[in-house]
PDB file of N, CA and C in Angstrom:
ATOM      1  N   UNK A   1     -20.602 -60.731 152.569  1.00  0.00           N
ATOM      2  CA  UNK A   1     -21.380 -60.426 151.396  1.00  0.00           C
ATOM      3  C   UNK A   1     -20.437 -60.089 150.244  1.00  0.00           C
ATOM      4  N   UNK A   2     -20.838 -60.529 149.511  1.00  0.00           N
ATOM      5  CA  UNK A   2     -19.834 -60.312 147.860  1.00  0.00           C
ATOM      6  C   UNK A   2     -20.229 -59.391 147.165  1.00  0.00           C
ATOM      7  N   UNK A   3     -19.271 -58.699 146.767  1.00  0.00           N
ATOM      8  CA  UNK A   3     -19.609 -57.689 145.798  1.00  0.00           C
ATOM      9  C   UNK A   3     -19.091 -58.060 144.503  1.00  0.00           C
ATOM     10  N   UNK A   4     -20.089 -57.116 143.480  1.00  0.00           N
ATOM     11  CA  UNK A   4     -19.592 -57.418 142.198  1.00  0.00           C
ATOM     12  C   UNK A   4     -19.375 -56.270 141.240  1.00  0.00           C
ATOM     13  N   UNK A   5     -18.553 -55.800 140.430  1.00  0.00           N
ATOM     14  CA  UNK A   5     -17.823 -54.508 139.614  1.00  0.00           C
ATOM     15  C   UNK A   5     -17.618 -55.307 138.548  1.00  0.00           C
ATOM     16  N   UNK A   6     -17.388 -54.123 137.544  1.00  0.00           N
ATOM     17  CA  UNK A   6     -17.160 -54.791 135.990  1.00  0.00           C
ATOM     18  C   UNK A   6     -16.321 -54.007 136.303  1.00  0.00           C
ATOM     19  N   UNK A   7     -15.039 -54.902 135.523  1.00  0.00           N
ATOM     20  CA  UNK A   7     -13.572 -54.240 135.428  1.00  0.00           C
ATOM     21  C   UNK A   7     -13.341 -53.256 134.352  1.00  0.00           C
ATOM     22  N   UNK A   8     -13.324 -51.820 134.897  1.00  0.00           N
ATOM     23  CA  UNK A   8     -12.642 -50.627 134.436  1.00  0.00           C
ATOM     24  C   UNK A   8     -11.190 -50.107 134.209  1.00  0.00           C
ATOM     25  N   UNK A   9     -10.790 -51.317 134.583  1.00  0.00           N
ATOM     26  CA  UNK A   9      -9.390 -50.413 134.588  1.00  0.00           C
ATOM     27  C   UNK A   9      -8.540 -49.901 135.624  1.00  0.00           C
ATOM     28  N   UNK A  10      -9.574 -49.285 136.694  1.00  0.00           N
ATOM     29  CA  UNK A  10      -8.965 -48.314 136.978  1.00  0.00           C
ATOM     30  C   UNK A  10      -8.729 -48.665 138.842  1.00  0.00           C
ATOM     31  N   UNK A  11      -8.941 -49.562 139.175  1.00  0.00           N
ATOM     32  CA  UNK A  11      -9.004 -50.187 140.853  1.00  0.00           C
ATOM     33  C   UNK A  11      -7.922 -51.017 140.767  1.00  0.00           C
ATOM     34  N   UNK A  12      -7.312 -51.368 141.867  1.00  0.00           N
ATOM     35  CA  UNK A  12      -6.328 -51.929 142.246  1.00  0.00           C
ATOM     36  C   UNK A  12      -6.513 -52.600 143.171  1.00  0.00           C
ATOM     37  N   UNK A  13      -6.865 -54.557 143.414  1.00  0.00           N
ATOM     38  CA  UNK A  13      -6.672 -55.311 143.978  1.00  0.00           C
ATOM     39  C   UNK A  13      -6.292 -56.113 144.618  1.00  0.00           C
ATOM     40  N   UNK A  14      -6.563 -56.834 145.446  1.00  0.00           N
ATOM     41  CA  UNK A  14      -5.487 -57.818 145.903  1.00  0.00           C
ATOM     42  C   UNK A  14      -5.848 -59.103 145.443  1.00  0.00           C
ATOM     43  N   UNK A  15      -5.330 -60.222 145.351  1.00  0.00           N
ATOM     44  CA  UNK A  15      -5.555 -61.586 145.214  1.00  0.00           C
ATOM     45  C   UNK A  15      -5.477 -62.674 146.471  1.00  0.00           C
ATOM     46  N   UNK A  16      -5.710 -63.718 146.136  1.00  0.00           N
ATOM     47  CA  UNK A  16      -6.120 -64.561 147.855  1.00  0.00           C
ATOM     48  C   UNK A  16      -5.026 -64.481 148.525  1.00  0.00           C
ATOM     49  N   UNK A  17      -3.942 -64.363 147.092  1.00  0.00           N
ATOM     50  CA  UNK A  17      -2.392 -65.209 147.885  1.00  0.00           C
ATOM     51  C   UNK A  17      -1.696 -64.126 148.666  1.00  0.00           C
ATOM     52  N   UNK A  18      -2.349 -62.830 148.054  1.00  0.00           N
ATOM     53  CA  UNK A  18      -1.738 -61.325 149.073  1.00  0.00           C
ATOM     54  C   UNK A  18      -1.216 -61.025 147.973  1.00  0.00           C
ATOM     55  N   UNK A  19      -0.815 -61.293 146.903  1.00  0.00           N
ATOM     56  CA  UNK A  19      -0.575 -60.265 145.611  1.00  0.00           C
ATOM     57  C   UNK A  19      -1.056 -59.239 145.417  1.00  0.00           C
ATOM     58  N   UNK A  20      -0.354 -58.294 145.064  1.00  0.00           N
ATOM     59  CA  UNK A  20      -1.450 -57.079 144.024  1.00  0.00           C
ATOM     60  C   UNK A  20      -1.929 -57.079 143.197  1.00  0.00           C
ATOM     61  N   UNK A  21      -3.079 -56.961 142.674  1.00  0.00           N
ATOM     62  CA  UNK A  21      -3.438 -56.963 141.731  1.00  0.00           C
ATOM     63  C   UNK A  21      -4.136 -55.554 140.881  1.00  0.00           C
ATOM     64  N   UNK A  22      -2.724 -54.868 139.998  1.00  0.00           N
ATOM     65  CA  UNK A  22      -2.937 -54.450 139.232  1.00  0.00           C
ATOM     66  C   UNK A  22      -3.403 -53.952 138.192  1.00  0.00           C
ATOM     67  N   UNK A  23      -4.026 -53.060 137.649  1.00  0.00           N
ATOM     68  CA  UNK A  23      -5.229 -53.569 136.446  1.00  0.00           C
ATOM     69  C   UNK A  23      -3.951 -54.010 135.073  1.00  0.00           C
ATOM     70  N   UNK A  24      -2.874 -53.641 135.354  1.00  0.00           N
ATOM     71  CA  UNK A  24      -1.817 -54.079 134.178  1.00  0.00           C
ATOM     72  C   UNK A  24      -1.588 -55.759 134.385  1.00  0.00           C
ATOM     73  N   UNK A  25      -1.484 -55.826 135.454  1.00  0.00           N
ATOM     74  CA  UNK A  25      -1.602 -57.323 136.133  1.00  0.00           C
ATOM     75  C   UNK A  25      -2.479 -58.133 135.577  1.00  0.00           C
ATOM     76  N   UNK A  26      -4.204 -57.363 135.773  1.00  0.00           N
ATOM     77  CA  UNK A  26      -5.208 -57.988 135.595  1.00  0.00           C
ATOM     78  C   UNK A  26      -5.441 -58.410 133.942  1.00  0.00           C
ATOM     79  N   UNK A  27      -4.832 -57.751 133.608  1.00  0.00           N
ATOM     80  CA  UNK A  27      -4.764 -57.561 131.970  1.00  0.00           C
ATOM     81  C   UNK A  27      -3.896 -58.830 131.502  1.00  0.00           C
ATOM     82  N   UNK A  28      -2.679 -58.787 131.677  1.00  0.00           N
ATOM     83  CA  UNK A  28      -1.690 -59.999 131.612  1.00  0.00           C
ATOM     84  C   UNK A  28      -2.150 -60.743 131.761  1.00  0.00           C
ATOM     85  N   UNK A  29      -2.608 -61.420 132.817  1.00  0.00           N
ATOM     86  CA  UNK A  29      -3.653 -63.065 133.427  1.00  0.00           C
ATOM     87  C   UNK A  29      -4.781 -62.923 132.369  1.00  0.00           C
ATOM     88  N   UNK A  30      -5.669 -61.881 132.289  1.00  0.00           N
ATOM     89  CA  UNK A  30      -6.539 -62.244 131.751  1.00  0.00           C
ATOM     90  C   UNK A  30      -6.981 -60.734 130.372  1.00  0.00           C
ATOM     91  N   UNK A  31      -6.326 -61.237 128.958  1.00  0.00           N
ATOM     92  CA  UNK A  31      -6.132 -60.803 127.908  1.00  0.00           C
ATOM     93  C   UNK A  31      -7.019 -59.742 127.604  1.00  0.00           C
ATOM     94  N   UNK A  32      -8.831 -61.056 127.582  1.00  0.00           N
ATOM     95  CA  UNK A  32     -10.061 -60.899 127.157  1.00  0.00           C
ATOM     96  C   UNK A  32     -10.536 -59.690 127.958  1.00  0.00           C
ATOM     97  N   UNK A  33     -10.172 -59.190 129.259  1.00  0.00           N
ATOM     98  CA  UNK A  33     -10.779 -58.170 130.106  1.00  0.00           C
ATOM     99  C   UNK A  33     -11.325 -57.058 129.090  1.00  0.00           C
ATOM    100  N   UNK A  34     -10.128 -56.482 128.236  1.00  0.00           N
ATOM    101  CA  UNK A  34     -10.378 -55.128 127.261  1.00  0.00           C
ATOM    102  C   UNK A  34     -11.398 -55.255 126.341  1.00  0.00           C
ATOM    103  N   UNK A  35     -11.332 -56.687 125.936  1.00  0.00           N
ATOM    104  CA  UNK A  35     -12.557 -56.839 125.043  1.00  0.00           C
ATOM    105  C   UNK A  35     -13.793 -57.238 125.096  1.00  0.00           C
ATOM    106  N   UNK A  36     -14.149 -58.170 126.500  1.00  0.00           N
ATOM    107  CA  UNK A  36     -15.414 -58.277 126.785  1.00  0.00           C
ATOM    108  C   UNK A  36     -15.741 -57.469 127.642  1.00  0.00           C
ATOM    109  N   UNK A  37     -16.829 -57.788 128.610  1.00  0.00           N
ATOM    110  CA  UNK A  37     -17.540 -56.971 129.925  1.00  0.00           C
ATOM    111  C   UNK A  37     -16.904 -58.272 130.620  1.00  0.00           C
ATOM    112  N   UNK A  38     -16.051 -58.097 132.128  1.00  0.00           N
ATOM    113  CA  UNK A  38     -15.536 -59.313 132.550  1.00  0.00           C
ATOM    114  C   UNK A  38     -16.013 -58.074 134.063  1.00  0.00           C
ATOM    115  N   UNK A  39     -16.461 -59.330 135.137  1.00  0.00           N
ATOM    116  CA  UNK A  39     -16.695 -58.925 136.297  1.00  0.00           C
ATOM    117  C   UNK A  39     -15.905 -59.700 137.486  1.00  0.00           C
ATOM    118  N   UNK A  40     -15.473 -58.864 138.720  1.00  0.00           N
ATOM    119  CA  UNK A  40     -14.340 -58.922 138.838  1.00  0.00           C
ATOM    120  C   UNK A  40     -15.411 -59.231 141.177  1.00  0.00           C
ATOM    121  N   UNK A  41     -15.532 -60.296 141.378  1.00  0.00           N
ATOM    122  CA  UNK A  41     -15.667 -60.763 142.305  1.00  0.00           C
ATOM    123  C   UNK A  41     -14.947 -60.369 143.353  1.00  0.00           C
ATOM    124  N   UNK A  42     -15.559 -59.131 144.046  1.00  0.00           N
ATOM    125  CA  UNK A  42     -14.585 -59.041 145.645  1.00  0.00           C
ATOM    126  C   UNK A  42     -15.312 -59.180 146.548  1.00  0.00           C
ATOM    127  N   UNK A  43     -14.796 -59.418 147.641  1.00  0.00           N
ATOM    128  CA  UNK A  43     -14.599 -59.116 148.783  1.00  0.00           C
ATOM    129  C   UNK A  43     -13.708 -58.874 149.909  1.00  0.00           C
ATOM    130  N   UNK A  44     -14.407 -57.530 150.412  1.00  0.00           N
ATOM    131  CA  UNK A  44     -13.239 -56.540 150.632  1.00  0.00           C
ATOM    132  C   UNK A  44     -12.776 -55.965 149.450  1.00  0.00           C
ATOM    133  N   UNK A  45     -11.251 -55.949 149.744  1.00  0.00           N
ATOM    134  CA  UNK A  45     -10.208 -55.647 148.500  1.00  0.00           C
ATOM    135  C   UNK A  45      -9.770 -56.470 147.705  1.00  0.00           C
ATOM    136  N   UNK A  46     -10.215 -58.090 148.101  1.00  0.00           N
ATOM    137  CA  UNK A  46      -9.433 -59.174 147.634  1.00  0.00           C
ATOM    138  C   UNK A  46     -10.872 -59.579 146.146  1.00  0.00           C
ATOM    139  N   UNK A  47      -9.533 -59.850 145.346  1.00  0.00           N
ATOM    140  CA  UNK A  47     -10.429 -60.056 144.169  1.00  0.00           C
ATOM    141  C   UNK A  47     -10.350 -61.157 144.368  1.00  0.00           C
ATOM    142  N   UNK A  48     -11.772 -62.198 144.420  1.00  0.00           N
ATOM    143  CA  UNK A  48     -11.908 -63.522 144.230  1.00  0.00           C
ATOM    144  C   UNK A  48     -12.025 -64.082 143.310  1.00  0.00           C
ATOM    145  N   UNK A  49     -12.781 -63.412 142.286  1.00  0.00           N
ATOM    146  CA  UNK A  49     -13.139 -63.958 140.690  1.00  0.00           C
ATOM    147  C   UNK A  49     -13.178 -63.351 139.729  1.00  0.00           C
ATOM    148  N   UNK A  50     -12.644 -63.526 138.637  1.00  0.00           N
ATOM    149  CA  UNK A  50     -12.911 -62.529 136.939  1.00  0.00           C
ATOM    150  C   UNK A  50     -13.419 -63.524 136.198  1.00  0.00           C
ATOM    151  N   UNK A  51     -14.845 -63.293 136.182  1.00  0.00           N
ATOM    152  CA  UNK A  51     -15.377 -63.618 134.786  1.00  0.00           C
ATOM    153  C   UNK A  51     -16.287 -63.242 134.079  1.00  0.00           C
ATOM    154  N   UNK A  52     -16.659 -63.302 132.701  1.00  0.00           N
ATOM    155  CA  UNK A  52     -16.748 -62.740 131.766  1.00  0.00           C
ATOM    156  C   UNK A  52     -18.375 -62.563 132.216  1.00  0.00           C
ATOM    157  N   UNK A  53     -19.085 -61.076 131.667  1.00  0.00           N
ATOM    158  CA  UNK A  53     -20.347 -61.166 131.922  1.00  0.00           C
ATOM    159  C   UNK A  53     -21.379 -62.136 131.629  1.00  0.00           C
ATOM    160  N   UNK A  54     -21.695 -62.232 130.260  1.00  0.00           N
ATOM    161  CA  UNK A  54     -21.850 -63.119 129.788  1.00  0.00           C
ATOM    162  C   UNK A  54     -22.223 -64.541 130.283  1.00  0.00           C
ATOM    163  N   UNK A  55     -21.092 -64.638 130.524  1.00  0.00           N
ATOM    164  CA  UNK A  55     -20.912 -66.056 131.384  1.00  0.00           C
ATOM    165  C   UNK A  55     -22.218 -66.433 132.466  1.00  0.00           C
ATOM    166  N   UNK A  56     -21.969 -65.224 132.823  1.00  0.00           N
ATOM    167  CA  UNK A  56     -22.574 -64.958 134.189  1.00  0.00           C
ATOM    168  C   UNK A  56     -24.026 -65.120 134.022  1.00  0.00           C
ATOM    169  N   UNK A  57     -24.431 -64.252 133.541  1.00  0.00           N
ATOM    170  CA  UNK A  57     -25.753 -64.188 133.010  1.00  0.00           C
ATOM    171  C   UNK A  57     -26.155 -65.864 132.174  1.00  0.00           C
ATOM    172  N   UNK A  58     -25.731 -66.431 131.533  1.00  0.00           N
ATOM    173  CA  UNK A  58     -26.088 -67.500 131.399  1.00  0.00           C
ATOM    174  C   UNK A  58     -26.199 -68.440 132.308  1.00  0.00           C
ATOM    175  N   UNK A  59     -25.027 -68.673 133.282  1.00  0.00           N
ATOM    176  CA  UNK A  59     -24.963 -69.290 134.580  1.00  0.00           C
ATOM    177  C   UNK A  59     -26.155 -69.086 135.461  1.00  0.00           C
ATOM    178  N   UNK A  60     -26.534 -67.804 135.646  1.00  0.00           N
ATOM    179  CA  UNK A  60     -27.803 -67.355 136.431  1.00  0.00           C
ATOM    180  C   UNK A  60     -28.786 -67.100 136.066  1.00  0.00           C
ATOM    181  N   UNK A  61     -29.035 -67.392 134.533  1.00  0.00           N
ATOM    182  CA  UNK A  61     -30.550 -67.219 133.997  1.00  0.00           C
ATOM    183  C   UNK A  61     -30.987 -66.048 133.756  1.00  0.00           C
ATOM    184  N   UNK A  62     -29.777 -64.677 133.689  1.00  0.00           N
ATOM    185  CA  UNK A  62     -30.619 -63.490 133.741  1.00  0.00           C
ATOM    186  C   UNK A  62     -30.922 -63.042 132.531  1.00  0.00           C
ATOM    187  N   UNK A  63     -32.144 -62.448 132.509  1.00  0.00           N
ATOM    188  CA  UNK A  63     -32.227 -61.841 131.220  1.00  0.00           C
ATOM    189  C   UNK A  63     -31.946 -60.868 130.314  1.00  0.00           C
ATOM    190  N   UNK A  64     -31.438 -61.118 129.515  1.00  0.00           N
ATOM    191  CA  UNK A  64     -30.375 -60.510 128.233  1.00  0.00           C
ATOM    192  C   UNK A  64     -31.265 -59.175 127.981  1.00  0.00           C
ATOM    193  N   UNK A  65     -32.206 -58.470 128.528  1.00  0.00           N
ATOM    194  CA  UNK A  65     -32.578 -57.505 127.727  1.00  0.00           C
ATOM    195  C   UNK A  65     -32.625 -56.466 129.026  1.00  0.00           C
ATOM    196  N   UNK A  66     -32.220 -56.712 130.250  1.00  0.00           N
ATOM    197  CA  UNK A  66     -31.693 -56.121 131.416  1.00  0.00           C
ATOM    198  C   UNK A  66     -30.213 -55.220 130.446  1.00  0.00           C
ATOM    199  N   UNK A  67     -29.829 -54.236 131.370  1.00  0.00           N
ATOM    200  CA  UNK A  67     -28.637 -53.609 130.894  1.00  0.00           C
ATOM    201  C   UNK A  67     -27.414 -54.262 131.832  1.00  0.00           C
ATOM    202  N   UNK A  68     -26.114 -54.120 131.353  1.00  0.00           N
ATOM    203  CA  UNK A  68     -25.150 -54.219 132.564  1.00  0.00           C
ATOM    204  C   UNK A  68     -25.220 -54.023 133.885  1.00  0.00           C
ATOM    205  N   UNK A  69     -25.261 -53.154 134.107  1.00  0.00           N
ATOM    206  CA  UNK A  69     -25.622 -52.837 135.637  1.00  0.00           C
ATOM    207  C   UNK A  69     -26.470 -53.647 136.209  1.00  0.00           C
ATOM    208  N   UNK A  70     -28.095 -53.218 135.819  1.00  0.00           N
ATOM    209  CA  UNK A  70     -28.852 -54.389 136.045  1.00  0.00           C
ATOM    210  C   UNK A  70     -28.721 -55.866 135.866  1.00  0.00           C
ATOM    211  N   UNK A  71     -27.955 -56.295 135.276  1.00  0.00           N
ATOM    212  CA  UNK A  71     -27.982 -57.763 135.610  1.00  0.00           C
ATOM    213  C   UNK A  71     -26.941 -57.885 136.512  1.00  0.00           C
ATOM    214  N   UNK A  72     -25.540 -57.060 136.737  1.00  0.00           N
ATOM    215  CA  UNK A  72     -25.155 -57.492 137.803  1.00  0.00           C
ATOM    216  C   UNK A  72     -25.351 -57.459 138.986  1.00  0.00           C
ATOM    217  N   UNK A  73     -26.703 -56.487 138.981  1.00  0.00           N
ATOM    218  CA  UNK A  73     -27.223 -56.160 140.594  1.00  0.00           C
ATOM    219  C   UNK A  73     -27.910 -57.689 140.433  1.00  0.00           C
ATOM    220  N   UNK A  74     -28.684 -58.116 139.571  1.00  0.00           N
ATOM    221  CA  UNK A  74     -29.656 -59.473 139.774  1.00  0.00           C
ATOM    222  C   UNK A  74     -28.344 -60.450 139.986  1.00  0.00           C
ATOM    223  N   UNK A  75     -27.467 -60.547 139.079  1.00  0.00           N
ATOM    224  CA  UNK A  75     -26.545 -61.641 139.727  1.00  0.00           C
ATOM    225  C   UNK A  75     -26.156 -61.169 141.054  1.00  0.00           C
ATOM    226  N   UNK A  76     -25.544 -59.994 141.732  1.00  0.00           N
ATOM    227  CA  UNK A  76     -25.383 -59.988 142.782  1.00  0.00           C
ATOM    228  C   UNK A  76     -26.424 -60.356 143.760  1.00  0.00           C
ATOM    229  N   UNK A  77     -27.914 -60.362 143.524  1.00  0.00           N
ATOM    230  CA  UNK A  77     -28.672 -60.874 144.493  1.00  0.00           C
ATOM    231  C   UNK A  77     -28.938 -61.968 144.789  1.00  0.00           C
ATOM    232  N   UNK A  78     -28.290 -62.982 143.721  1.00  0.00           N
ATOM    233  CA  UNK A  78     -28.787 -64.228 143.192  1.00  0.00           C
ATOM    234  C   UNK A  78     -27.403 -64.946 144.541  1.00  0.00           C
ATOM    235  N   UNK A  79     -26.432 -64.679 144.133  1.00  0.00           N
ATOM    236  CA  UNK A  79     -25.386 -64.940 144.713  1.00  0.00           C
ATOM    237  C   UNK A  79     -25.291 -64.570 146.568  1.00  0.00           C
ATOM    238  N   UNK A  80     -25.773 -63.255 146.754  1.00  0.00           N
ATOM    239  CA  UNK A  80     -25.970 -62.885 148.015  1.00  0.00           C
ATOM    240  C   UNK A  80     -27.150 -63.667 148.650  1.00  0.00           C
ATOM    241  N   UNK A  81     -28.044 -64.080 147.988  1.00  0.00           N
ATOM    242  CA  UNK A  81     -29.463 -64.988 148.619  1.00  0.00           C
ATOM    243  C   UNK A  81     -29.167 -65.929 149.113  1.00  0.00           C
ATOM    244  N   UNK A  82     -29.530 -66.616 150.850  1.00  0.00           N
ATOM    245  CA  UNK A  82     -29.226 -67.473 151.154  1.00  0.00           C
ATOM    246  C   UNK A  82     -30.151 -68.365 150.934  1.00  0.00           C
ATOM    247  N   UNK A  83     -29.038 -69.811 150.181  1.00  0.00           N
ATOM    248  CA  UNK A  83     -30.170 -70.754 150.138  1.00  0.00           C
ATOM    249  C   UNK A  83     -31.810 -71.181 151.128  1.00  0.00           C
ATOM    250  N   UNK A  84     -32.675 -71.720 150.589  1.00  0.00           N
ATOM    251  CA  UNK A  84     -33.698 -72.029 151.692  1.00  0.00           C
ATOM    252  C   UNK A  84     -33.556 -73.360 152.141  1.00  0.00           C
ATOM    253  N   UNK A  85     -33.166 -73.368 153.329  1.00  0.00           N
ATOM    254  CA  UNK A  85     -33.429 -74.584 154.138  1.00  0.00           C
ATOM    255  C   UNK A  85     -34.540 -75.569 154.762  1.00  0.00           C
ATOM    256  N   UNK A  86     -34.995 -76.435 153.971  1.00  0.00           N
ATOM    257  CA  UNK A  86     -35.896 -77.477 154.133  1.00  0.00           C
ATOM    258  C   UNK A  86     -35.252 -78.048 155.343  1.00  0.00           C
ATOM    259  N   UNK A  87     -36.211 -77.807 156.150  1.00  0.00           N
ATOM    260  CA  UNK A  87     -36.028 -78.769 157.403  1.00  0.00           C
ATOM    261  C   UNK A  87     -36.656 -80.218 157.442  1.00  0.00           C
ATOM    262  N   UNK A  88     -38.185 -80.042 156.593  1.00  0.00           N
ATOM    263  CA  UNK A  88     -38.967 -81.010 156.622  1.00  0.00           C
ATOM    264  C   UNK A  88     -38.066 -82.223 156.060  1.00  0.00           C
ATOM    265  N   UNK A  89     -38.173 -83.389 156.412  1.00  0.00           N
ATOM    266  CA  UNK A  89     -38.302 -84.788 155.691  1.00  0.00           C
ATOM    267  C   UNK A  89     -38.891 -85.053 154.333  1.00  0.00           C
ATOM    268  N   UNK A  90     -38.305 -85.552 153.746  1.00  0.00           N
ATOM    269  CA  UNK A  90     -39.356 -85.665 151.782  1.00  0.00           C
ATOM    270  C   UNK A  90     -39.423 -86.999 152.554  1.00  0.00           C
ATOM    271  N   UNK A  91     -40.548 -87.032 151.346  1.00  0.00           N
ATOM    272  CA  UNK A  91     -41.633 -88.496 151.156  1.00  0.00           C
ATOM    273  C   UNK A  91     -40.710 -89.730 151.593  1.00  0.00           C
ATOM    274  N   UNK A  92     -39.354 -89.925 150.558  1.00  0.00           N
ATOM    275  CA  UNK A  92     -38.530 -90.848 150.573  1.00  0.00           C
ATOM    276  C   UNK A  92     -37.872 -91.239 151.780  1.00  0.00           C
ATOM    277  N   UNK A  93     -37.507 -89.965 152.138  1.00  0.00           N
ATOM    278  CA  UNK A  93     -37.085 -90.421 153.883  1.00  0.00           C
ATOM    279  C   UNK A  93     -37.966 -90.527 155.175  1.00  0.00           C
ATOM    280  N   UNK A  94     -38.957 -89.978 154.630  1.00  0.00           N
ATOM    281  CA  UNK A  94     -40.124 -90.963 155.469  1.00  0.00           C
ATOM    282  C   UNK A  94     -40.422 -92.134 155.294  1.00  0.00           C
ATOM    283  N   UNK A  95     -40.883 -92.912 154.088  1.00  0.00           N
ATOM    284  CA  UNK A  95     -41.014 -94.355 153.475  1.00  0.00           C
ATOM    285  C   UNK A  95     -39.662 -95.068 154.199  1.00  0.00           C
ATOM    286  N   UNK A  96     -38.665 -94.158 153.715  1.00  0.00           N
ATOM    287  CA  UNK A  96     -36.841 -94.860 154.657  1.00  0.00           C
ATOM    288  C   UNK A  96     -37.009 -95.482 156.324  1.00  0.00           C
ATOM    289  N   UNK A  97     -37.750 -94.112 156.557  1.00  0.00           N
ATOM    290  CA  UNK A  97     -37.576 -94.546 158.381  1.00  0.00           C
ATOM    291  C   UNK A  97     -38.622 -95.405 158.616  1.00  0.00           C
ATOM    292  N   UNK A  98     -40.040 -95.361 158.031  1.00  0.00           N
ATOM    293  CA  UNK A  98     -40.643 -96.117 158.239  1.00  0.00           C
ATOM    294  C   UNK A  98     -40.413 -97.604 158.405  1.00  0.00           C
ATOM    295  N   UNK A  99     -39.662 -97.970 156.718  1.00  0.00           N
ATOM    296  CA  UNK A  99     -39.417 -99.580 156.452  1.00  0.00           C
ATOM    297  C   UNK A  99     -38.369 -99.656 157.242  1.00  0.00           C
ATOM    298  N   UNK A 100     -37.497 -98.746 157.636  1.00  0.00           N
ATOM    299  CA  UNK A 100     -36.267 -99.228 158.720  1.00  0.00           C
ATOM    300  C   UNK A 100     -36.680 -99.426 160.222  1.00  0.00           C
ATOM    301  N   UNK A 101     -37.803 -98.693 160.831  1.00  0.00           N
ATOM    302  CA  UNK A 101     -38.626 -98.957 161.990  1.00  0.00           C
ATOM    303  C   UNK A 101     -39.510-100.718 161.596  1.00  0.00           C
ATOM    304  N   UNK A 102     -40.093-100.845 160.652  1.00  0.00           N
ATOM    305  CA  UNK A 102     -40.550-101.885 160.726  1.00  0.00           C
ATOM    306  C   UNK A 102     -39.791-103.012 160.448  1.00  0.00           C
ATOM    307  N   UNK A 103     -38.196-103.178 160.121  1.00  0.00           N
ATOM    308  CA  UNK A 103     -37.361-104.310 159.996  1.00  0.00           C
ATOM    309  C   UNK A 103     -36.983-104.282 161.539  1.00  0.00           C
ATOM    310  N   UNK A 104     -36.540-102.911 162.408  1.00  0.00           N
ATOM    311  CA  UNK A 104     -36.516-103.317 163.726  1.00  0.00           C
ATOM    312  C   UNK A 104     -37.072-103.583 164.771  1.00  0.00           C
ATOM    313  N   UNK A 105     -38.632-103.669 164.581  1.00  0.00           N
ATOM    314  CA  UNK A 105     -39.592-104.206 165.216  1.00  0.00           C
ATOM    315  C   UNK A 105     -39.820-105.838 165.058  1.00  0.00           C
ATOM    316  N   UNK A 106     -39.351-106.487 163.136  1.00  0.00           N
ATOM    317  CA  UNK A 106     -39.419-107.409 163.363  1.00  0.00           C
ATOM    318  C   UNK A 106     -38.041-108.283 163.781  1.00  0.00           C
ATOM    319  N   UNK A 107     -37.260-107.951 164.210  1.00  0.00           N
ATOM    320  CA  UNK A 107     -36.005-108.581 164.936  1.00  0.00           C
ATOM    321  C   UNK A 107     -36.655-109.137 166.287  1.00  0.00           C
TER     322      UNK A 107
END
């Protein structure tokens, strides 16, 4: 399960490659941190992703009149939700097997 934090400053990470990641670190790589709301993708300790809130919220449709927090709990749920798995067949791949059953009937 993924968690999600807006970068404060003040935590100290790791990166995939086993780096540390620093918030002086985090700053260097990525400038914009101080000046936007940038959210900072872990799991575990390992930071997987920094990006900008914003972003986010457009990416996921959330709505702009939610506060920070709240939208990153909705993006975090959005992200934690496991897709739904259609087991059923659509129309098309029924019509498929059908006309492919009836070309091998007429062989």
């Amino acid at each position: 399960m993924l968690k999600l934090e807006i970068f404060d400053g003040t935590k100290t990470y790791m990166f995939p490659n086993g780096a540390i990641a620093t918030p002086d670190i985090i700053r260097s790589d990525f400038p914009a941190v101080d000046l936007f709301p940038h959210v900072i993708e872990v799991n575990g300790n390992t930071c997987q992703a920094i990006q900008e809130l914003q972003a986010l919220r457009n990416i996921h449709r959330i709505d702009e009149s939610l506060s920070d927090e709240e939208a990153l709990l909705a993006i975090q749920d959005k992200i934690n939700t496991p897709p739904e798995i259609n087991t059923e067949p659509s129309v098309e791949e029924r019509i498929a097997a059908a006309l492919e059953f009836q070309n091998v009937l007429s062989m």
